[in-house]
Protein backbone atom coordinates (compact mmCIF):
# COMPACT_ATOMS: atom_id res chain seq x y z
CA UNK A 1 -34.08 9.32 0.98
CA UNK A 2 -31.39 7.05 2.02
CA UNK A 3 -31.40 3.70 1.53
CA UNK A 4 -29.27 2.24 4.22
CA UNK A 5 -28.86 3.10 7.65
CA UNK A 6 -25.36 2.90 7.91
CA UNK A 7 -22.69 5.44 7.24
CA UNK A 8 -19.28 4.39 5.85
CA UNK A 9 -16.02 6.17 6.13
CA UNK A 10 -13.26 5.11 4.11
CA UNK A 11 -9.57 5.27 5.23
CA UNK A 12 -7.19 4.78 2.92
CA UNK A 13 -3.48 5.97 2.03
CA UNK A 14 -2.92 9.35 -0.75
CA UNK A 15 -2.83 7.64 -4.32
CA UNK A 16 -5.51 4.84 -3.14
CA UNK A 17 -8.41 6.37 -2.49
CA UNK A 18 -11.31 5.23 -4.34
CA UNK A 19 -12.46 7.50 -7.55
CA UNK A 20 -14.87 10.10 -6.82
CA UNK A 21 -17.29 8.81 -8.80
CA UNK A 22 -17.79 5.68 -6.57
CA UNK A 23 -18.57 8.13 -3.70
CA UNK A 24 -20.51 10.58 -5.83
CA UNK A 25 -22.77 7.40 -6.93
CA UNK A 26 -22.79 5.38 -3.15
CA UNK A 27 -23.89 8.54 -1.80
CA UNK A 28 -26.80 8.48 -4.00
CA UNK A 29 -28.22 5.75 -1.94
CA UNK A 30 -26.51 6.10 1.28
CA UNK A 31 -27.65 9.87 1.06
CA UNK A 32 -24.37 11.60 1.75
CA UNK A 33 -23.58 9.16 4.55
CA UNK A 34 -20.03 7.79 2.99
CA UNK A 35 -16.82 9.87 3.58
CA UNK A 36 -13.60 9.12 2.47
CA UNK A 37 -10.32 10.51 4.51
CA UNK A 38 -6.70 9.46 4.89
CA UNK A 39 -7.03 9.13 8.65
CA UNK A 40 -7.33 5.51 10.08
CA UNK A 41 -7.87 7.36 13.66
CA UNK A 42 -10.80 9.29 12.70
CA UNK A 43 -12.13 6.57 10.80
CA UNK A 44 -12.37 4.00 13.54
CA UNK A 45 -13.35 6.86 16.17
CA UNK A 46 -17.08 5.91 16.44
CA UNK A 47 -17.23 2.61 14.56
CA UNK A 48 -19.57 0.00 14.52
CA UNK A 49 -17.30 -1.88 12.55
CA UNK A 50 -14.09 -2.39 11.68
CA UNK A 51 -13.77 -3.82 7.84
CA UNK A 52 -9.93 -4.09 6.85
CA UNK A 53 -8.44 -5.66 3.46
CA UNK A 54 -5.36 -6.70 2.64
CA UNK A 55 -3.02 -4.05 0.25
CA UNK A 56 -1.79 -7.06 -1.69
CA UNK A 57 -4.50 -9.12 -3.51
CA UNK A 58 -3.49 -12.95 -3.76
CA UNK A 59 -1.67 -14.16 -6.45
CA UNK A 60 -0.44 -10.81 -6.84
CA UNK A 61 2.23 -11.01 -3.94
CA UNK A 62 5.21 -9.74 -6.11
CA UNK A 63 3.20 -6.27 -5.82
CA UNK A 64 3.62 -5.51 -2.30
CA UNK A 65 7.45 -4.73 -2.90
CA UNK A 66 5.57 -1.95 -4.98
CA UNK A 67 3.61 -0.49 -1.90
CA UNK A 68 5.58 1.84 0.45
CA UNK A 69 6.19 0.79 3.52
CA UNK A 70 5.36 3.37 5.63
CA UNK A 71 1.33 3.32 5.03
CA UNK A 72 1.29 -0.11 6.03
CA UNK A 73 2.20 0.28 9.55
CA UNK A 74 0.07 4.17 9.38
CA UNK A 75 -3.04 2.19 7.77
CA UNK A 76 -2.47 -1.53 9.98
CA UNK A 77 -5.64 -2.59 12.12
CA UNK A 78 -3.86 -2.89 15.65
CA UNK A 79 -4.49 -2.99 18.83
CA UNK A 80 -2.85 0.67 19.17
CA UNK A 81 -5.42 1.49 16.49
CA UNK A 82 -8.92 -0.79 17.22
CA UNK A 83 -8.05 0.63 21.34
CA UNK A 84 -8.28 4.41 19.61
CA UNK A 85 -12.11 4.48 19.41
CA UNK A 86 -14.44 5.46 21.34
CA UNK A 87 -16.66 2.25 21.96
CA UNK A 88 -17.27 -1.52 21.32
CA UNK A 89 -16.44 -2.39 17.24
CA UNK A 90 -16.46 -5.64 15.58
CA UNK A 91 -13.78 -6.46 13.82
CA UNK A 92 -13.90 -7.92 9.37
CA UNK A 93 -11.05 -8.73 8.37
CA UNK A 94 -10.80 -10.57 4.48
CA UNK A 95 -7.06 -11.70 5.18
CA UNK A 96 -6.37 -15.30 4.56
CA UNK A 97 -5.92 -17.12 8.10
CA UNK A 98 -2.60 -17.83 7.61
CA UNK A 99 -2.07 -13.73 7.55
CA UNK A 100 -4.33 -13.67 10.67
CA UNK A 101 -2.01 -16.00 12.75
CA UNK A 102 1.18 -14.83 12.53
């Protein structure tokens, strides 16, 4: 029986996906109801919600020179992007405000 009412699909980038033992184990309570893909499009398609993260944690800025370039603009919540689906989403973002505003 699933625990949760909400399904969760994952976009993320090839080389930073989450393990497949965090999905094996949150789809033991969200009975089968989190995907993961490497498709920001299909992710947002019929979202409720829009959750985004930031690929460099802080304090850890001298990593992002680390992360290639192109899956940041591929994997970036835009407007391009957020206008891509199909209905109303709200929007989570856990960037600092100073990454918000510029």
């Amino acid at each position: 029986m699933r625990k949760t009412r909400y399904e969760l699909e994952i976009a993320s980038p090839a080389g930073y996906e989450l393990d497949k033992d965090s999905i094996i184990e949150a789809n033991k309570i969200a009975a089968d109801a989190v995907w993961q893909s490497r498709d920001p499009r299909k992710a947002v398609a019929n979202a409720d919600v829009i959750y985004t993260d930031t690929w460099v944690s802080m304090g850890q800025e001298d990593e992002k020179a680390k992360r290639p370039a192109r899956f940041w603009r591929a994997f970036e919540v835009n407007a391009d992007l957020v206008s891509s689906r199909r209905r109303m989403s709200r929007l989570c973002t856990v960037c600092p405000h100073t990454a918000v505003m510029k």
